[in-house]
PDB file of N, CA and C in Angstrom:
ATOM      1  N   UNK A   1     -21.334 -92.360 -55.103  1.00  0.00           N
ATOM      2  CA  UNK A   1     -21.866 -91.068 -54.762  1.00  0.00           C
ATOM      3  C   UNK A   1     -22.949 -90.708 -55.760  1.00  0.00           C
ATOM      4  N   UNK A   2     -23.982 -89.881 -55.277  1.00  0.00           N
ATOM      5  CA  UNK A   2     -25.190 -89.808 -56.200  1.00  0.00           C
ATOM      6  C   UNK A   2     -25.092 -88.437 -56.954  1.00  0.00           C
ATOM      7  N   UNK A   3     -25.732 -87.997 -57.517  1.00  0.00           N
ATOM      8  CA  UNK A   3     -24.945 -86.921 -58.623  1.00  0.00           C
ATOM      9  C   UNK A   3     -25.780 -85.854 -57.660  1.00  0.00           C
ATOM     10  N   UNK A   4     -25.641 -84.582 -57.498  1.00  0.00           N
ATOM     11  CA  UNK A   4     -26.200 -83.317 -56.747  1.00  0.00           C
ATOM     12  C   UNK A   4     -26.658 -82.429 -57.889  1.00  0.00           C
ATOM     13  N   UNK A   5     -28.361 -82.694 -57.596  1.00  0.00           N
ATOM     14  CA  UNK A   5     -28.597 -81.296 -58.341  1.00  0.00           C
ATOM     15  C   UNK A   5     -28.999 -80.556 -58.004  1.00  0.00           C
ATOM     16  N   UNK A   6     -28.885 -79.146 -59.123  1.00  0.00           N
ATOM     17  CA  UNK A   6     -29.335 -77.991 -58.521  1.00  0.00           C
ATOM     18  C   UNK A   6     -30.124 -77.208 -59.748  1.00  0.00           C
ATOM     19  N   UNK A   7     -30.720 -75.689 -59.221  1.00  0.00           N
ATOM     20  CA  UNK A   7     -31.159 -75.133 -60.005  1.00  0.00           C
ATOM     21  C   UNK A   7     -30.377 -74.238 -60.818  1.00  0.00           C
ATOM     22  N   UNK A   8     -31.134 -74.240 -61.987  1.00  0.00           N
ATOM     23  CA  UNK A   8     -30.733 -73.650 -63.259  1.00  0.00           C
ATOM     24  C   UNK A   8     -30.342 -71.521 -62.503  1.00  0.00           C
ATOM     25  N   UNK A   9     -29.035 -71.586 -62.883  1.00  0.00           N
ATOM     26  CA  UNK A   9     -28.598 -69.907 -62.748  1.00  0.00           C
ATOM     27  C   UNK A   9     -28.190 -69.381 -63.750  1.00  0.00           C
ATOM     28  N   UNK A  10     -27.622 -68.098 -64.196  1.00  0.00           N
ATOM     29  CA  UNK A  10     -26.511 -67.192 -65.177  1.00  0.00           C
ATOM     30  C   UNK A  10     -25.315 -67.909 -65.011  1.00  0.00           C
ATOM     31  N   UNK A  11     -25.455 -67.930 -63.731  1.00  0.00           N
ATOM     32  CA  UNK A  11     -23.678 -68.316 -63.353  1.00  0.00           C
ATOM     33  C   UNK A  11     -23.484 -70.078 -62.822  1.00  0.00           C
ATOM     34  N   UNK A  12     -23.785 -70.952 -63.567  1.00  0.00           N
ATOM     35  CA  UNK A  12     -24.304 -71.670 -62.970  1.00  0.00           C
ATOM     36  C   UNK A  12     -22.883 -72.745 -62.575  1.00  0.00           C
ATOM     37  N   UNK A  13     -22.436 -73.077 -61.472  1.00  0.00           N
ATOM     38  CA  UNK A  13     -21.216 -74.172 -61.097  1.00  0.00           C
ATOM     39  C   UNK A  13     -21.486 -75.466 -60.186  1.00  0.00           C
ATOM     40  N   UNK A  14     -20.680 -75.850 -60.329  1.00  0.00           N
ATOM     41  CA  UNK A  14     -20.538 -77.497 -59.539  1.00  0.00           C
ATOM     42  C   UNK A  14     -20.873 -76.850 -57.847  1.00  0.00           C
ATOM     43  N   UNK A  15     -21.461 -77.408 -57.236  1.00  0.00           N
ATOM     44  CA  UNK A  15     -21.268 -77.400 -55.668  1.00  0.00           C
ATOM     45  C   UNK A  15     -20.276 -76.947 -54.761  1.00  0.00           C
ATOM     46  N   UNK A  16     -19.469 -78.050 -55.132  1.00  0.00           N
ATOM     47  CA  UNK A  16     -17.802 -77.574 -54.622  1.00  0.00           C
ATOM     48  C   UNK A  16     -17.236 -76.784 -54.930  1.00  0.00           C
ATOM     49  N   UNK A  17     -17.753 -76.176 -55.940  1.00  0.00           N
ATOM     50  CA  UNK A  17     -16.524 -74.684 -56.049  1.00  0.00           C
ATOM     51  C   UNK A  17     -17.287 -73.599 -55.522  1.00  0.00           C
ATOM     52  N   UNK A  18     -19.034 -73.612 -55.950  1.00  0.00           N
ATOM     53  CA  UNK A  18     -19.729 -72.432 -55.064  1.00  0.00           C
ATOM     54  C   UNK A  18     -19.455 -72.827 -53.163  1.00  0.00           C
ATOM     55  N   UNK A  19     -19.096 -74.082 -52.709  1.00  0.00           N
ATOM     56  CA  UNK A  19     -18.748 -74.023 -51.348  1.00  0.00           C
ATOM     57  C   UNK A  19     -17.393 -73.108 -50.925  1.00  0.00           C
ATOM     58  N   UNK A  20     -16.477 -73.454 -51.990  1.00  0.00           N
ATOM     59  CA  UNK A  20     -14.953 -72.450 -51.614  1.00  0.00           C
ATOM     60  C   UNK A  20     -15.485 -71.235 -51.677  1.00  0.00           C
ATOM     61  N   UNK A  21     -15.853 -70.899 -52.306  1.00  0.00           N
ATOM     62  CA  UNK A  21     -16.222 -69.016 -52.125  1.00  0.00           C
ATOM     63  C   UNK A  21     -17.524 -68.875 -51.641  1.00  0.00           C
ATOM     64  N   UNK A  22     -18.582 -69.214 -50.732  1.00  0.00           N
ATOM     65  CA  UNK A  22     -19.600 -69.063 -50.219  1.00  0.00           C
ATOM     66  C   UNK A  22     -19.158 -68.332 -48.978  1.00  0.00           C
ATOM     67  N   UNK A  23     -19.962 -67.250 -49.064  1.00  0.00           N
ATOM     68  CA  UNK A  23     -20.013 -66.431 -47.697  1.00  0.00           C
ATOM     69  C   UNK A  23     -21.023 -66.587 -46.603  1.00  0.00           C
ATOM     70  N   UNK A  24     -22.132 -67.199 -47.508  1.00  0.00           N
ATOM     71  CA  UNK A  24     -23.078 -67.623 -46.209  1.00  0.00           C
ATOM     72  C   UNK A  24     -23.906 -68.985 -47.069  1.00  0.00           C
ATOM     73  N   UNK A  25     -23.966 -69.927 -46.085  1.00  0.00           N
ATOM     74  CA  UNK A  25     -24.816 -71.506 -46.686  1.00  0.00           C
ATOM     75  C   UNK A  25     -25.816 -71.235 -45.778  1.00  0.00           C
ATOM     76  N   UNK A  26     -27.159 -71.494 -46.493  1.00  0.00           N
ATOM     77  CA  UNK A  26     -28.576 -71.526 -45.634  1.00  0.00           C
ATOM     78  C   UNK A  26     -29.057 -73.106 -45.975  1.00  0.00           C
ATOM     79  N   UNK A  27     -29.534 -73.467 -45.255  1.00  0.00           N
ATOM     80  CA  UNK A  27     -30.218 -74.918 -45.185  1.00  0.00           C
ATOM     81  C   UNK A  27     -31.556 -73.982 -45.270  1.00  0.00           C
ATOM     82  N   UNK A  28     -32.602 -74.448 -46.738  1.00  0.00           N
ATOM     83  CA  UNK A  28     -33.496 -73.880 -46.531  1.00  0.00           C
ATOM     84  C   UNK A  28     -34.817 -74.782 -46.354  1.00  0.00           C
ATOM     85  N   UNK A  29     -34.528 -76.033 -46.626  1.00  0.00           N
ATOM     86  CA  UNK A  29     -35.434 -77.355 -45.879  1.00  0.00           C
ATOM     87  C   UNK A  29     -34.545 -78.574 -46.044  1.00  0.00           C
ATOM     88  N   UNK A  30     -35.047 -79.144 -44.852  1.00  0.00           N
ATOM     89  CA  UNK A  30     -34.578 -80.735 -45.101  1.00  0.00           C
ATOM     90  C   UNK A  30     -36.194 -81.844 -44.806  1.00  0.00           C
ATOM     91  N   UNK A  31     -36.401 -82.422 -45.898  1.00  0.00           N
ATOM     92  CA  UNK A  31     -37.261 -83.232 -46.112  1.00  0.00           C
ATOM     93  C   UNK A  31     -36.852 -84.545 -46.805  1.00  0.00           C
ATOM     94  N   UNK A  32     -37.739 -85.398 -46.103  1.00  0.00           N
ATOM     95  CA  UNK A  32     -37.186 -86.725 -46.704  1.00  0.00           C
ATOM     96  C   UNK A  32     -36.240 -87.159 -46.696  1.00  0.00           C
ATOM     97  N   UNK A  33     -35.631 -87.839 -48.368  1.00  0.00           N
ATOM     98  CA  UNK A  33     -33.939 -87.717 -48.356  1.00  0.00           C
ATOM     99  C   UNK A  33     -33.237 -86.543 -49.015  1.00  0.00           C
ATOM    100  N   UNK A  34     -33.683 -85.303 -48.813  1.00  0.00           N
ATOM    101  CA  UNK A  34     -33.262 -84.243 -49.867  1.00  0.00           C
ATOM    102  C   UNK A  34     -32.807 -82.788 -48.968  1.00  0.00           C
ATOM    103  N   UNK A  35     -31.526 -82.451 -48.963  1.00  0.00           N
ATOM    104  CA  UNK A  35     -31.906 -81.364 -48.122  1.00  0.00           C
ATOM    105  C   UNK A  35     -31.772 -80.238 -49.479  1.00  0.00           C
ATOM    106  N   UNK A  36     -32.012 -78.907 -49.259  1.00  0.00           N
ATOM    107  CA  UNK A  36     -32.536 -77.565 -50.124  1.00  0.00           C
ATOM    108  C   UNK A  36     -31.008 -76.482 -49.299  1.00  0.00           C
ATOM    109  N   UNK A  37     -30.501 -76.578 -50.069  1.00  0.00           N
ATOM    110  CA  UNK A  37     -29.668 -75.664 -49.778  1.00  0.00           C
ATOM    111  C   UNK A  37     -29.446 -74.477 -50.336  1.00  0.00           C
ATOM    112  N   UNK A  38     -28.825 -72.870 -49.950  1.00  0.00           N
ATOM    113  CA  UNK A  38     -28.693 -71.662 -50.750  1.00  0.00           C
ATOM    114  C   UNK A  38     -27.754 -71.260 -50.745  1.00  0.00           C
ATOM    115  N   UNK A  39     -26.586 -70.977 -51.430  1.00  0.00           N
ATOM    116  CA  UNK A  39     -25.383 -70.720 -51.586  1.00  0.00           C
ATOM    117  C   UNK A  39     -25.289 -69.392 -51.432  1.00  0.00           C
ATOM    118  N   UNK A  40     -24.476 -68.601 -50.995  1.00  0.00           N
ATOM    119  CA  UNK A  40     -24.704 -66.780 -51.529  1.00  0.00           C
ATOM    120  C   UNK A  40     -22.749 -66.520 -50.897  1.00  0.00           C
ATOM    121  N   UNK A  41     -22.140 -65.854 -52.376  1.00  0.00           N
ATOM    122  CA  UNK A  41     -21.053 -65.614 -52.439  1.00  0.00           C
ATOM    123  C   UNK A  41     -21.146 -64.127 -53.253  1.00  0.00           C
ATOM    124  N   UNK A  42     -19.362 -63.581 -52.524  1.00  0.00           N
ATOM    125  CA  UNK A  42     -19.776 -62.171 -53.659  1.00  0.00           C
ATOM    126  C   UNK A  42     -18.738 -62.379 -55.152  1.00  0.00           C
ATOM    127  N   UNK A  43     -18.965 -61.670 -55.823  1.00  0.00           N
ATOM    128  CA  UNK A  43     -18.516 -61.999 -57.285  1.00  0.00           C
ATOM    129  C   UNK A  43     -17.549 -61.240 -57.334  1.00  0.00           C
ATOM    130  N   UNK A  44     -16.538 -60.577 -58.151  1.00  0.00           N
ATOM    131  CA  UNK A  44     -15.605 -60.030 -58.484  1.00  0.00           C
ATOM    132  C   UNK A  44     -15.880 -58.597 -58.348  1.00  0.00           C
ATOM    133  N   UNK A  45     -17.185 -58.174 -58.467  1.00  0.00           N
ATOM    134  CA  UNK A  45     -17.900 -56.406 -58.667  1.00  0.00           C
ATOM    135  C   UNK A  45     -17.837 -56.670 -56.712  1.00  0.00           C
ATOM    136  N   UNK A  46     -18.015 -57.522 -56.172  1.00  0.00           N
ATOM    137  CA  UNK A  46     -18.553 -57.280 -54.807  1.00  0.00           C
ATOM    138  C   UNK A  46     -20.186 -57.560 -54.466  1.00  0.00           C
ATOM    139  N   UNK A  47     -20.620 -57.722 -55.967  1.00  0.00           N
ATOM    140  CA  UNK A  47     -21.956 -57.866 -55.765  1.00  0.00           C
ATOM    141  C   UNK A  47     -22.131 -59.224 -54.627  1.00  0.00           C
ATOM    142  N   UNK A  48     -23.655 -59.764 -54.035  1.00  0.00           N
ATOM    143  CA  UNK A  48     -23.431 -60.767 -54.016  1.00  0.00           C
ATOM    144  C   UNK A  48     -24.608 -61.134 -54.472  1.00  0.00           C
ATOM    145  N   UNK A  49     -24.285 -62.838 -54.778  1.00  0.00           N
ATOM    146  CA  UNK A  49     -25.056 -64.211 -55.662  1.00  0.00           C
ATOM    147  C   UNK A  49     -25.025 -65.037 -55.183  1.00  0.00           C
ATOM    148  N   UNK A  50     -26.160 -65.704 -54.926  1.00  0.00           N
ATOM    149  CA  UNK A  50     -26.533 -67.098 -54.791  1.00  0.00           C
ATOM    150  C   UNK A  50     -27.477 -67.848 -56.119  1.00  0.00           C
ATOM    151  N   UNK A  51     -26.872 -69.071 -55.255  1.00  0.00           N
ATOM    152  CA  UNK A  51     -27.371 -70.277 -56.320  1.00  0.00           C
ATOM    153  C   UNK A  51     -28.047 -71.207 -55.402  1.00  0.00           C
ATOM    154  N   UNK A  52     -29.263 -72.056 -55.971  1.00  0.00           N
ATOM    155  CA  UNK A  52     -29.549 -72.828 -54.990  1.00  0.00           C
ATOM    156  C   UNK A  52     -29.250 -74.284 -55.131  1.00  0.00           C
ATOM    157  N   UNK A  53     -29.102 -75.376 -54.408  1.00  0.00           N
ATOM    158  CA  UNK A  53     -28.868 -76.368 -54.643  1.00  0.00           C
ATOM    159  C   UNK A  53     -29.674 -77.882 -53.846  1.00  0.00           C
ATOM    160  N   UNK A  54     -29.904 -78.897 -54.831  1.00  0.00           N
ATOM    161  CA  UNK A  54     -29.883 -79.939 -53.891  1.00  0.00           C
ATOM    162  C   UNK A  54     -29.726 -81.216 -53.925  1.00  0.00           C
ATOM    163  N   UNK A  55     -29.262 -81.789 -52.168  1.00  0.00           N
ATOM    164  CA  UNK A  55     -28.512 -82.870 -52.031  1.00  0.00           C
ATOM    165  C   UNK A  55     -29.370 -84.065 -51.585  1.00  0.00           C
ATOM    166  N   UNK A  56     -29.381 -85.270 -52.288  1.00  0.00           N
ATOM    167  CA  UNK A  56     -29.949 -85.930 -52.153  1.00  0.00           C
ATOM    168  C   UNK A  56     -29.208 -87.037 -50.933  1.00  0.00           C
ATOM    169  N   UNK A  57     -30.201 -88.037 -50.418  1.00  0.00           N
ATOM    170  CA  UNK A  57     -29.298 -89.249 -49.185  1.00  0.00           C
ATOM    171  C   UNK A  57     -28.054 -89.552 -50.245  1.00  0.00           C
ATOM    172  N   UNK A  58     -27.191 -89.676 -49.091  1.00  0.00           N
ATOM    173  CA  UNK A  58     -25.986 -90.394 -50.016  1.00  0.00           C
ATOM    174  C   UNK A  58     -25.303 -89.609 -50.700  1.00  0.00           C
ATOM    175  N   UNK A  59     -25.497 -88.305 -50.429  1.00  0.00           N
ATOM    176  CA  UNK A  59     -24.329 -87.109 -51.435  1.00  0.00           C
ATOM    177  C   UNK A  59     -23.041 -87.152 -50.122  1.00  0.00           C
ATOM    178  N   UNK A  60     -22.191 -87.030 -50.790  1.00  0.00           N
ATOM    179  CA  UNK A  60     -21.096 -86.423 -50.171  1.00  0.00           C
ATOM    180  C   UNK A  60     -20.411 -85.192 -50.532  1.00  0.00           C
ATOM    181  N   UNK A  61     -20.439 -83.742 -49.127  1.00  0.00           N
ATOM    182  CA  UNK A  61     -19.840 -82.672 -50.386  1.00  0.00           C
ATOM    183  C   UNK A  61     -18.881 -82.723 -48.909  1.00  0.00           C
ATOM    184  N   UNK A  62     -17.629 -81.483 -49.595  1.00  0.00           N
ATOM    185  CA  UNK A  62     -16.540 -81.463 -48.839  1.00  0.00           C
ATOM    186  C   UNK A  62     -16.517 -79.667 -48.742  1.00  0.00           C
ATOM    187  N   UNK A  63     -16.574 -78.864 -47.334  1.00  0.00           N
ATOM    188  CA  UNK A  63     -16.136 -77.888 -47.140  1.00  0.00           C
ATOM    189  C   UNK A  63     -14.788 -77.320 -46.952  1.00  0.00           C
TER     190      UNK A  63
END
């Protein structure tokens, strides 16, 4: 499996755990072998946060 990166946040976590608490996933391009993904979950205040992320060919994530 190829390692998944993402961009630099405050709150910054692994993939798989911003997938368990994500309230909404946006695909915000898929090009090449890379898709651009946007995470957006709410936090403990209720606020909500996203993080963005991306997956290169050959990632495997699990919802």
């Amino acid at each position: 499996m190829e390692k998944l990166s993402q961009q630099t946040t405050n709150q910054e976590k692994p993939i798989q755990d911003r997938l368990r608490q994500a309230s909404q996933i946006t695909v915000e391009s898929a090009l090449r072998n890379k898709v651009n993904l946007n995470v957006s979950w709410y936090d403990v205040h209720g606020e909500q946060q996203s993080q963005k992320y991306t997956i290169t060919a050959g990632s495997v994530i699990e919802f």
